[in-house]
Protein backbone atom coordinates (compact mmCIF):
# COMPACT_ATOMS: atom_id res chain seq x y z
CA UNK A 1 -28.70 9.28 11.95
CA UNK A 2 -28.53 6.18 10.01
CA UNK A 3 -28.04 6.27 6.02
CA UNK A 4 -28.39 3.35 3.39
CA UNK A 5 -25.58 2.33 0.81
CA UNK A 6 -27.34 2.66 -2.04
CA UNK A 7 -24.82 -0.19 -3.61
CA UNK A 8 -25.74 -2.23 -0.21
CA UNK A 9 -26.70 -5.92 -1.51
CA UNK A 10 -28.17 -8.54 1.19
CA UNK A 11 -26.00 -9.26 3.87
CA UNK A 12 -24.44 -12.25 3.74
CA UNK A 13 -25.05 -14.96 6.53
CA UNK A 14 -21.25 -14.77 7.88
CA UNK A 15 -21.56 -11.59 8.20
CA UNK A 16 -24.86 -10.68 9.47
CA UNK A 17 -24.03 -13.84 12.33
CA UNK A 18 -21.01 -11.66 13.21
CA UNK A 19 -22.53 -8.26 12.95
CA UNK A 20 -25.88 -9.49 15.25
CA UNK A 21 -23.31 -10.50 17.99
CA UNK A 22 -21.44 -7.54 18.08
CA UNK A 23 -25.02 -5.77 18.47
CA UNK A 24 -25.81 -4.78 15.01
CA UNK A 25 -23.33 -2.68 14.37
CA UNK A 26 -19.19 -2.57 14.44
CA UNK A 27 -17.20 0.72 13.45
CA UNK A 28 -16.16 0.78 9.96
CA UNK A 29 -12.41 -0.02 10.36
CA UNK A 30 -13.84 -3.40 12.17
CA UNK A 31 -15.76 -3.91 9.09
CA UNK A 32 -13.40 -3.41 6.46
CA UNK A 33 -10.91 -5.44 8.31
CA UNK A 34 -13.44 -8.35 8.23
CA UNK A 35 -14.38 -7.94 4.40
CA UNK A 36 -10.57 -7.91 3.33
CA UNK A 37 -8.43 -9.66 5.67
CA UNK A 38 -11.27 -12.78 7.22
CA UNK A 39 -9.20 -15.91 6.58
CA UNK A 40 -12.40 -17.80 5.22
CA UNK A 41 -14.66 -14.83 3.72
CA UNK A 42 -12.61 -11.64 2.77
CA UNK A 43 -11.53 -10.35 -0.33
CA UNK A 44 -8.06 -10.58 0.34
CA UNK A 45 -7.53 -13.47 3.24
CA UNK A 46 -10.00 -15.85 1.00
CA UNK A 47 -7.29 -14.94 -2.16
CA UNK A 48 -10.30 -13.86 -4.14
CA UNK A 49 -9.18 -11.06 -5.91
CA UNK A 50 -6.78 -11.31 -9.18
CA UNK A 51 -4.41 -8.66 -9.84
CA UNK A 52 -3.21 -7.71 -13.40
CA UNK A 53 -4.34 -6.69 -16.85
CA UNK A 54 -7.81 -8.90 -16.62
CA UNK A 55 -8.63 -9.14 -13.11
CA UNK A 56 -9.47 -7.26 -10.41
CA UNK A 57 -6.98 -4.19 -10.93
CA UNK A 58 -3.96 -3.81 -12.38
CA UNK A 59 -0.66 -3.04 -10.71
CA UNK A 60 2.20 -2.08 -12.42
CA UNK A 61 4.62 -5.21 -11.54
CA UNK A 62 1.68 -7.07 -13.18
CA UNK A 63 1.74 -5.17 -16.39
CA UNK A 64 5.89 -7.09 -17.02
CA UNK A 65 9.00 -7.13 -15.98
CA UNK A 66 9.92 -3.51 -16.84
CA UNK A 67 8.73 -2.13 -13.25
CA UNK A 68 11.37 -4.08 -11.40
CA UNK A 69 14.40 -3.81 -13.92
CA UNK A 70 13.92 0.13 -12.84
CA UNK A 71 13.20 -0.42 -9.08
CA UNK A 72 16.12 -2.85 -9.02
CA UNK A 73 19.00 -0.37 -9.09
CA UNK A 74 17.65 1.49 -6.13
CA UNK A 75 17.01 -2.06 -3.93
CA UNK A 76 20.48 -2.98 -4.95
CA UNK A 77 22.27 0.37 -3.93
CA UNK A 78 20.77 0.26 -0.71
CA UNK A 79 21.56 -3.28 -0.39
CA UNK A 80 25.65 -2.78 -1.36
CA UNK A 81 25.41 0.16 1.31
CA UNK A 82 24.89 -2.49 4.23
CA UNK A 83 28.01 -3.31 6.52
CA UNK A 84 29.95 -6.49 6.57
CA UNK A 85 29.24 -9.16 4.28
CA UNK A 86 27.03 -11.20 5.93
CA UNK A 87 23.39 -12.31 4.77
CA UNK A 88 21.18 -9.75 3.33
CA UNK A 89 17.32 -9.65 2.98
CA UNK A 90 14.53 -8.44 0.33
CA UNK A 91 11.08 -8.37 2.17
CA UNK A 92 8.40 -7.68 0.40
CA UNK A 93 4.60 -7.55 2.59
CA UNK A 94 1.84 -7.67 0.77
CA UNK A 95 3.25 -9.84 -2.16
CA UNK A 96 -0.03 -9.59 -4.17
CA UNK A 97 0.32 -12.70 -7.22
CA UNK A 98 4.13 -12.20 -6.55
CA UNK A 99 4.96 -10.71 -9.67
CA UNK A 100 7.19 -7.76 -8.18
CA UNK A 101 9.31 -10.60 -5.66
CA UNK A 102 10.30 -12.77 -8.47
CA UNK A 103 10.72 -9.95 -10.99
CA UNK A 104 13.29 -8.21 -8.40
CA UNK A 105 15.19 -11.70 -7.69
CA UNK A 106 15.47 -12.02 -10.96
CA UNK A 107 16.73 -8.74 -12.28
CA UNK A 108 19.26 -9.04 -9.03
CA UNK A 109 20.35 -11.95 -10.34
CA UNK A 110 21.15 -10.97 -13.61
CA UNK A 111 22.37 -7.48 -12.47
CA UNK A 112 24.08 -7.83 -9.33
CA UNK A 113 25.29 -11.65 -8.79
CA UNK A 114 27.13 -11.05 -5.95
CA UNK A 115 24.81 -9.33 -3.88
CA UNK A 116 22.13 -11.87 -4.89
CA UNK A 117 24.27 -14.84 -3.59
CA UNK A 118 24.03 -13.18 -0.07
CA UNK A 119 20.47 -12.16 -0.10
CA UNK A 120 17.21 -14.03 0.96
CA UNK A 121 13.82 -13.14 -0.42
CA UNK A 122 11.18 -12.71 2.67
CA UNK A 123 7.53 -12.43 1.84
CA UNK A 124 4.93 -11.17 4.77
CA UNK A 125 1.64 -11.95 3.91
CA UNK A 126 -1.08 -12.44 6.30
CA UNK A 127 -3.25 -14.02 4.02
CA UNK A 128 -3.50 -17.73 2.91
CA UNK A 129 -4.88 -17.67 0.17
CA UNK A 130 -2.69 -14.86 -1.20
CA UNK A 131 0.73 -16.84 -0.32
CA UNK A 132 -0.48 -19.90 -1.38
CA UNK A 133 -0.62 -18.12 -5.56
CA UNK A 134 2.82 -16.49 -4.76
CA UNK A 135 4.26 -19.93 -4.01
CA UNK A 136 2.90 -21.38 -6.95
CA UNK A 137 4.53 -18.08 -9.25
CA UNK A 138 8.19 -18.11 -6.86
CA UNK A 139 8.65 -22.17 -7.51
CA UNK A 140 11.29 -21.12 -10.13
CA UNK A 141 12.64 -18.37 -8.06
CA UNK A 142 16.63 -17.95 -8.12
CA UNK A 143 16.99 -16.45 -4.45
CA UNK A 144 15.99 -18.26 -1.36
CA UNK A 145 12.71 -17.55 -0.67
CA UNK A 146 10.20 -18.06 2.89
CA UNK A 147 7.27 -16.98 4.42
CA UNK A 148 6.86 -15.19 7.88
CA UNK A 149 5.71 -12.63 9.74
CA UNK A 150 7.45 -9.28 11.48
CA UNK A 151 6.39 -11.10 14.88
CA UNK A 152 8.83 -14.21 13.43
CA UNK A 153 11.66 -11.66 12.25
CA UNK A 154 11.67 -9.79 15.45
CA UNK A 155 13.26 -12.83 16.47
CA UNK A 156 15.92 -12.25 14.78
CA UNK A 157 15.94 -8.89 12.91
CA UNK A 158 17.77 -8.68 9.82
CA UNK A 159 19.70 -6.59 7.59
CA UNK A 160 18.02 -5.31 4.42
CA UNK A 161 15.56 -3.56 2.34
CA UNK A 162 11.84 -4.09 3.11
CA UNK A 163 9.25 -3.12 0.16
CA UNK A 164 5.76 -1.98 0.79
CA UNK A 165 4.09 -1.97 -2.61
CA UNK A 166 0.40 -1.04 -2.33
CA UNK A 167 0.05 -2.19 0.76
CA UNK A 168 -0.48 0.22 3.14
CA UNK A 169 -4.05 1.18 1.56
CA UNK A 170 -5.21 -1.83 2.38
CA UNK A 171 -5.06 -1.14 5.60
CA UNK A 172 -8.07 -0.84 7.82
CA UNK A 173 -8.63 2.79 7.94
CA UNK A 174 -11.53 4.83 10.50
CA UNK A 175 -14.24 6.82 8.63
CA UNK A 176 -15.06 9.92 10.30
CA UNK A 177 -17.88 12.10 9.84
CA UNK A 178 -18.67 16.06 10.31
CA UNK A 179 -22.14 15.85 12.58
CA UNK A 180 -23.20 19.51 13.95
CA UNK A 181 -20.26 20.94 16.20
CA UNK A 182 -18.64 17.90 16.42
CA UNK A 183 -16.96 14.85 14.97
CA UNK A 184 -18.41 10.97 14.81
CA UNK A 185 -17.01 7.82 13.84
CA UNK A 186 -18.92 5.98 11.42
CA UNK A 187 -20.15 2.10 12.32
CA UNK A 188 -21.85 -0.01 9.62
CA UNK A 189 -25.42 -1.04 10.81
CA UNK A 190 -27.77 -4.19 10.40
CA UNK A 191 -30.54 -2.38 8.12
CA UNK A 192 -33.02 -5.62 7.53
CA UNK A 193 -31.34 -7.84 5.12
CA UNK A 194 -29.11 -4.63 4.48
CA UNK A 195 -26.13 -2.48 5.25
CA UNK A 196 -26.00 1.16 6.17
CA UNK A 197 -23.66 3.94 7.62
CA UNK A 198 -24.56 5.21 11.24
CA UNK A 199 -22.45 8.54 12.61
CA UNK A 200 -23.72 8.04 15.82
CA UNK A 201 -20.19 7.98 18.14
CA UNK A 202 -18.30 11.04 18.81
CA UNK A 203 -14.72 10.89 18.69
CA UNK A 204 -12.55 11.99 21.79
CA UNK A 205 -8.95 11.74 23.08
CA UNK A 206 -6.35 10.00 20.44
CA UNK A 207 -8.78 10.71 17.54
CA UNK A 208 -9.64 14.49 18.13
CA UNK A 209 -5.65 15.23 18.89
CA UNK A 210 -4.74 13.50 15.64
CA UNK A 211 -7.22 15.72 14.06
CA UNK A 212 -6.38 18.73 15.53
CA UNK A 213 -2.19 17.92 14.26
CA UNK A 214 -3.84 17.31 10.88
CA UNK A 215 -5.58 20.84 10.90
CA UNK A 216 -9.19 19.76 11.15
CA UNK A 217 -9.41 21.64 14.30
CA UNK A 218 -10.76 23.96 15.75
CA UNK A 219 -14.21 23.23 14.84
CA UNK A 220 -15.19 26.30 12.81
CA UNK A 221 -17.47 25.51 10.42
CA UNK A 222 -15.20 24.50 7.61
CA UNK A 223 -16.38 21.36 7.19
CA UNK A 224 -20.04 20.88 6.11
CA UNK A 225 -22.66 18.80 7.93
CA UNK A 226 -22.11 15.18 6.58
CA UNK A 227 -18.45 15.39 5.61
CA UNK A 228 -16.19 12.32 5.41
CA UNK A 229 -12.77 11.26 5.09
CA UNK A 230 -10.07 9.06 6.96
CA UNK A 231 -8.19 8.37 9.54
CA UNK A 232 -5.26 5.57 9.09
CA UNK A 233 -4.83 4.17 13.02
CA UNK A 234 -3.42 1.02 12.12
CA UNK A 235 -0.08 2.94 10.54
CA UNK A 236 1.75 3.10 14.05
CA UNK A 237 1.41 -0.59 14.86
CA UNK A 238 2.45 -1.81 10.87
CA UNK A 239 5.59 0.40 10.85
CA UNK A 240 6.48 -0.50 14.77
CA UNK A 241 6.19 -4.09 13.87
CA UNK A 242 8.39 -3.10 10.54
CA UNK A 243 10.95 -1.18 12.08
CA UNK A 244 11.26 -4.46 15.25
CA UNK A 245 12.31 -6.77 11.90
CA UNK A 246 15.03 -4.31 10.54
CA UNK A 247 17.93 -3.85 12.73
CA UNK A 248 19.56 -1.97 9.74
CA UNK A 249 18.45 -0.80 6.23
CA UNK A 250 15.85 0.86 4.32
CA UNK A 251 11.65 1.08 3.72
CA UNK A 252 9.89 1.84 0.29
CA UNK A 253 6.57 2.31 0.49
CA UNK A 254 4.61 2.58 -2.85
CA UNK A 255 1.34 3.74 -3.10
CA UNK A 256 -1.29 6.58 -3.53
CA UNK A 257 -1.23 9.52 -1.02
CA UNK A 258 -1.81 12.77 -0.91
CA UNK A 259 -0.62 16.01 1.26
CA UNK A 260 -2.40 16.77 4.62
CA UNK A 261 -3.62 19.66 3.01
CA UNK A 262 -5.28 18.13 -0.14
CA UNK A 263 -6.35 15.03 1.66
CA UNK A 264 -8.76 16.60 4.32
CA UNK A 265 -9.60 19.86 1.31
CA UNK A 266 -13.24 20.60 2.50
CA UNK A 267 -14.47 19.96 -1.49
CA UNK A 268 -12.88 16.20 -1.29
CA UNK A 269 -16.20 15.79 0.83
CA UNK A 270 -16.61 12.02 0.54
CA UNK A 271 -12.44 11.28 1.41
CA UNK A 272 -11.02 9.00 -0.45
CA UNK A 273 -12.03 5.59 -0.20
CA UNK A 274 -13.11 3.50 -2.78
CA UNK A 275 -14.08 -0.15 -3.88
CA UNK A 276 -12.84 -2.02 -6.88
CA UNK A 277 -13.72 -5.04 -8.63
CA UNK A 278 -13.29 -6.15 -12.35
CA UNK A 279 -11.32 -3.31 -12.90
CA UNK A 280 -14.18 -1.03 -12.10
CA UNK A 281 -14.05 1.78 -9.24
CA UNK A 282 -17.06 2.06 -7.06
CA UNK A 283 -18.04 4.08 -3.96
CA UNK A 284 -20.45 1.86 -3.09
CA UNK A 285 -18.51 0.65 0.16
CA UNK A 286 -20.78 -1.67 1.11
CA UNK A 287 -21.52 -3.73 -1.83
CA UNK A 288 -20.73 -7.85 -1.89
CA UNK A 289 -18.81 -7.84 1.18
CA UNK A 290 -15.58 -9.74 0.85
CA UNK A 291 -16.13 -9.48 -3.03
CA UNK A 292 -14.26 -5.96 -3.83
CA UNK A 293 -11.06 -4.29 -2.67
CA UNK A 294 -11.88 -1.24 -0.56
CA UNK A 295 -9.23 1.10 -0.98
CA UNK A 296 -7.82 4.40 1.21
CA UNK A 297 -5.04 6.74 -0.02
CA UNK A 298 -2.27 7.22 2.62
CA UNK A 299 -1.85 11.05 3.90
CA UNK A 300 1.66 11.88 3.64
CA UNK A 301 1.99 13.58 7.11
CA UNK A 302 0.46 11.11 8.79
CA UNK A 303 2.58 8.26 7.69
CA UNK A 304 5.86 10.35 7.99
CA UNK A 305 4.92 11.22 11.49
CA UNK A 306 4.00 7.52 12.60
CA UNK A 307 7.61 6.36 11.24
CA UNK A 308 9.45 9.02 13.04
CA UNK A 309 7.60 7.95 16.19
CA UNK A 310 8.90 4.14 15.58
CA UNK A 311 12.17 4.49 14.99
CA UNK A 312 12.65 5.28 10.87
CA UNK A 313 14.08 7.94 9.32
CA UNK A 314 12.10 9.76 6.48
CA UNK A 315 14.46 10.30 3.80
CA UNK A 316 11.87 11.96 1.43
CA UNK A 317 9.23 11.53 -1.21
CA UNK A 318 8.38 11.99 -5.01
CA UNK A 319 5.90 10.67 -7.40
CA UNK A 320 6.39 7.42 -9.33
CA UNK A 321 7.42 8.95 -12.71
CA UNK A 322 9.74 11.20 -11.19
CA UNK A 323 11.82 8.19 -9.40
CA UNK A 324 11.41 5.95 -12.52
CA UNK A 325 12.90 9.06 -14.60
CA UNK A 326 16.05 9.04 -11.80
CA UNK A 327 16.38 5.20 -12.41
CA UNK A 328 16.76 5.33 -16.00
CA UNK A 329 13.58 4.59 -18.20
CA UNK A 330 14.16 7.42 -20.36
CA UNK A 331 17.21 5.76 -21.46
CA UNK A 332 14.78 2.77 -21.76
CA UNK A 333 12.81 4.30 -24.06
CA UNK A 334 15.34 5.52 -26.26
CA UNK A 335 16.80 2.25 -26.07
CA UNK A 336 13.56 0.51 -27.43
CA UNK A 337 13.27 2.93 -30.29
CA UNK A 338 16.88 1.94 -31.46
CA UNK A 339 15.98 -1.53 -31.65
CA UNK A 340 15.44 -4.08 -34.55
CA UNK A 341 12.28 -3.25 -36.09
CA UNK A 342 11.82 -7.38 -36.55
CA UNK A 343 10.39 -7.42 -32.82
CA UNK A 344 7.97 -4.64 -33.49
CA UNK A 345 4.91 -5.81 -31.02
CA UNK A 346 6.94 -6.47 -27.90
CA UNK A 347 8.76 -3.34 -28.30
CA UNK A 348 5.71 -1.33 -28.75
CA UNK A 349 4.06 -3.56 -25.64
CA UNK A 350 7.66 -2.62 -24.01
CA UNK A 351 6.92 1.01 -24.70
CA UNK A 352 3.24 0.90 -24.06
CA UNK A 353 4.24 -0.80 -20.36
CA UNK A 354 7.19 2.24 -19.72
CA UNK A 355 4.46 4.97 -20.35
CA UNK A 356 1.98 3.38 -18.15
CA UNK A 357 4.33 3.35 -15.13
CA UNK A 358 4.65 7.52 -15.88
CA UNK A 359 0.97 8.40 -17.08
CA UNK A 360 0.00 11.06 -14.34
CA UNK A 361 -3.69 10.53 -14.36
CA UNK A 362 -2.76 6.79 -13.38
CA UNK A 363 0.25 4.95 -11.77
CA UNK A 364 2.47 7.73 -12.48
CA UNK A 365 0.55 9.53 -9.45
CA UNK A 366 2.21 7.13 -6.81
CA UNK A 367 4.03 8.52 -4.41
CA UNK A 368 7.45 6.82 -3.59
CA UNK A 369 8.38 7.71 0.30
CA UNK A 370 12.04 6.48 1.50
CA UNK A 371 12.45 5.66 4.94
CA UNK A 372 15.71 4.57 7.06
CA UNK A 373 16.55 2.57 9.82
CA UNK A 374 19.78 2.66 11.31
CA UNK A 375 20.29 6.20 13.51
CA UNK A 376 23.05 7.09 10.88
CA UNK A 377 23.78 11.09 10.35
CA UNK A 378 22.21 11.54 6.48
CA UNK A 379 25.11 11.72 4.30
CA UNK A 380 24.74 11.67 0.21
CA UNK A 381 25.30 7.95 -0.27
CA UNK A 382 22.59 7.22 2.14
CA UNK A 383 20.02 9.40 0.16
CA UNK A 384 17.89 7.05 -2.65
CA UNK A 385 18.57 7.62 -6.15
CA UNK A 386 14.74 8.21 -6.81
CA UNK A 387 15.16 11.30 -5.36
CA UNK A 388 17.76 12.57 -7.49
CA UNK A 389 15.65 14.09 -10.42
CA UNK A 390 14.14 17.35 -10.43
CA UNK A 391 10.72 17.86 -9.55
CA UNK A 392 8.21 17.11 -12.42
C-alpha cells in the first residue's frame, strides 16, 4: 500500500533523476541520507541550514558561551586522567557553526593552560559546506585546530576525549512499519511529480532479531495496523569507526533519546522523527527535500548495546540538567544574582541562557551518555562528574 505525504511538494529534478534510476523508489534511510548528507543538494552536505537563535534551530552552544564553561570541567577531568604527557586531543563530529569547538578551546584555555598547551582540537565533519562556516568561526581559535575523518585518525589513533553533540540524530535511521502479521520497511515512492511512503518490504534476519532484543516481538497484536517508528542501523558502523580513532579516552554523546520501553510505547504510533526548518517542527517528512533537518531520537538500549559491541565502555547516563547541576550552574546562578546591578541585561540574558540549558520541556530533556575506551577496571576517578548528582 502506497500513502501520500500530505506536506509532499514537487520533486525536485536531482532527485526524481536519482529516484527513477533506482526504480522509483529507495528505502527511507537511502532517502534521508540523500536529503541531508548529498554534497551538492542536502540540507546538511550543501551547509544550508543555520543553527542558533534565528535560524534553522537552536542548539544550546549557539545560545553563548555558558554551555561550554559547564561542559568544560568534565572534558578537562577526563583529559588530566590520560597517561603520560604526551599530545592530547578534543574531537568534536558534527561541529554544526562551530560554536561549541571554539567555546571549549577557549574556556580550556582560560581554565586549564596546561592541558590546553598539549591538546589539539579535531573536527569530523563530512560535510563541506558545514566545515567550510566552522573555519571561518575557528580562524581566531587558541588551540591547534584540523579537519579529518575517523578513516584519517585510524591512522594514527589518538589519546583524548571525542564529543558527539547532536549528532547522532542525524543519522540515517530505517522506518519500519506494522502491516498485518508482520513487519515492512518503508521506501519513499515516485507518486507523479510527488513523494509518498510505500510499506511494501518485509523485514527479515538482522532487522527482525534487533526487534525481537528491543521487545517488539513476538508479533501479538500490540502494535496496530500502520504503526511506525525507527530503527538506527548506521549506530554500529559510527561508533566502530569512533572507537578505531581512540586508542585511549572517553565519548560524550549529547542528544535526545529515550528508553527502549518509551521509544517503541504502542501510543508513540508515528515514532519519533521529525523535520525542522525556521525553527518550526514538522512531520511532514517529505517536504522540500534537502531544505529541512529530519530528525530521529536515539533509543538508549540500542546505542549502549552497539558501543559495547565495538569496544566502549558505557559508563552511564542522565539528562542534561542533571549533569549541568553536577558541573556547577547552580553556583552560576547564584553567582549572577550577586553581581553589579550596572550590567543588568547581560546578566539577565546570562540567566535567561542557564535556564534554557535546564528547562525540561526543551534542552534540559537531553540525555548525556558517557562512554570509555581503554579496557580499564571502573574505579571512581574514571566515573564523569555529570553523573555525580542525584537523580532529578
Amino acid at each position: 500500500m502506497k500513502t501520500s505525504d500530505p506536506g509532499t511538494t514537487p520533486v525536485p529534478e536531482w532527485l526524481g533523476r536519482r529516484l527513477a534510476a533506482a526504480g522509483g523508489s529507495v528505502p527511507f534511510l537511502d532517502y534521508m541520507e540523500w536529503v541531508l548528507h548529498d554534497p551538492d543538494h542536502g540540507a546538511y552536505g550543501r551547509g544550508r541550514l543555520s543553527i542558533g537563535p534565528g535560524g534553522d534551530f537552536a542548539t544550546a552552544p549557539s545560545l553563548g558561551g555558558e554551555f561550554a564553561r559547564l561542559l568544560a570541567p568534565q572534558l578537562a577531568q577526563w583529559l588530566a586522567l590520560l597517561p603520560g604527557d604526551g599530545p592530547l586531543a578534543l574531537v568534536e563530529t558534527g561541529p554544526g557553526e562551530g560554536h561549541l569547538a571554539l567555546q571549549l578551546a577557549e574556556a580550556l584555555q582560560a581554565g586549564w593552560p596546561a592541558l590546553a598547551a598539549r591538546t589539539e582540537l579535531v573536527l569530523v565533519e563530512p560535510n563541506a559546506g558545514m566545515a567550510e562556516r566552522q573555519r571561518q568561526r575557528l580562524q581566531t581559535c587558541p588551540l591547534p585546530a584540523r579537519w579529518t575523518d575517523f578513516e584519517t585518525l585510524a591512522s594514527a589513533p589518538l589519546h583524548g576525549v571525542v564529543l558527539a553533540h547532536e549528532v547522532l540524530d542525524a543519522l540515517a535511521v530505517e522506518r519500519i512499519e506494522r502491516k498485518g502479521d508482520g513487519w515492512c520497511r518503508q521506501r519513499v515512492v515516485l507518486q507523479g511529480d510527488g513523494l509518498g511512503l510505500e510499506a511494501a518490504e518485509p523485514l527479515s534476519g538482522p532487522q527482525l532479531d534487533q526487534l525481537a532484543e528491543l521487545g517488539l516481538l513476538p508479533l501479538d497484536g500490540r502494535r496496530p495496523e500502520g504503526w511506525c517508528t525507527e530503527l538506527h542501523p548506521g549506530l554500529p558502523p559510527w561508533l566502530a569507526a569512533c572507537a578505531g580513532a581512540i586508542t585511549q579516552g572517553w565519548l560524550l554523546v549529547i542528544d535526545y533519546a529515550l528508553e527502549a520501553r518509551r521509544y517503541y510505547a504502542p501510543q508513540r504510533s508515528r515514532g519519533t522523527l521529525m523535520a525542522y526548518r525556521r525553527q518550526q517542527a514538522s512531520d511532514a517528512l517529505l517536504r522540500e527535500p534537502g531544505q529541512w533537518d529530519l530528525t530521529a531520537h536515539l533509543c538508549l538500549e540500542s546505542l549502549e548495546e552497539a558501543a559495547r559491541a565495538t569496544g566502549w565502555c558505557p559508563l552511564g547516563t542522565c539528562r542534561q540538567g542533571q549533569a549541568l547541576l553536577a558541573l556547577g550552574l547552580a553556583g552560576r546562578l547564584h553567582a549572577l544574582q550577586q553581581a553589579q546591578a550596572t550590567r543588568l541585561a547581560e546578566l539577565l540574558q546570562r540567566r535567561e541562557s542557564l535556564l534554557r540549558l535546564v528547562d525540561p520541556a526543551g534542552l534540559g530533556d537531553f540525555r548525556w551518555v558517557g562512554f570509555r575506551r581503554d579496557g580499564a577496571a571502573a574505579t571512581p576517578e574514571l566515573e564523569p562528574s555529570f553523573l555525580s548528582q542525584p537523580s532529578l
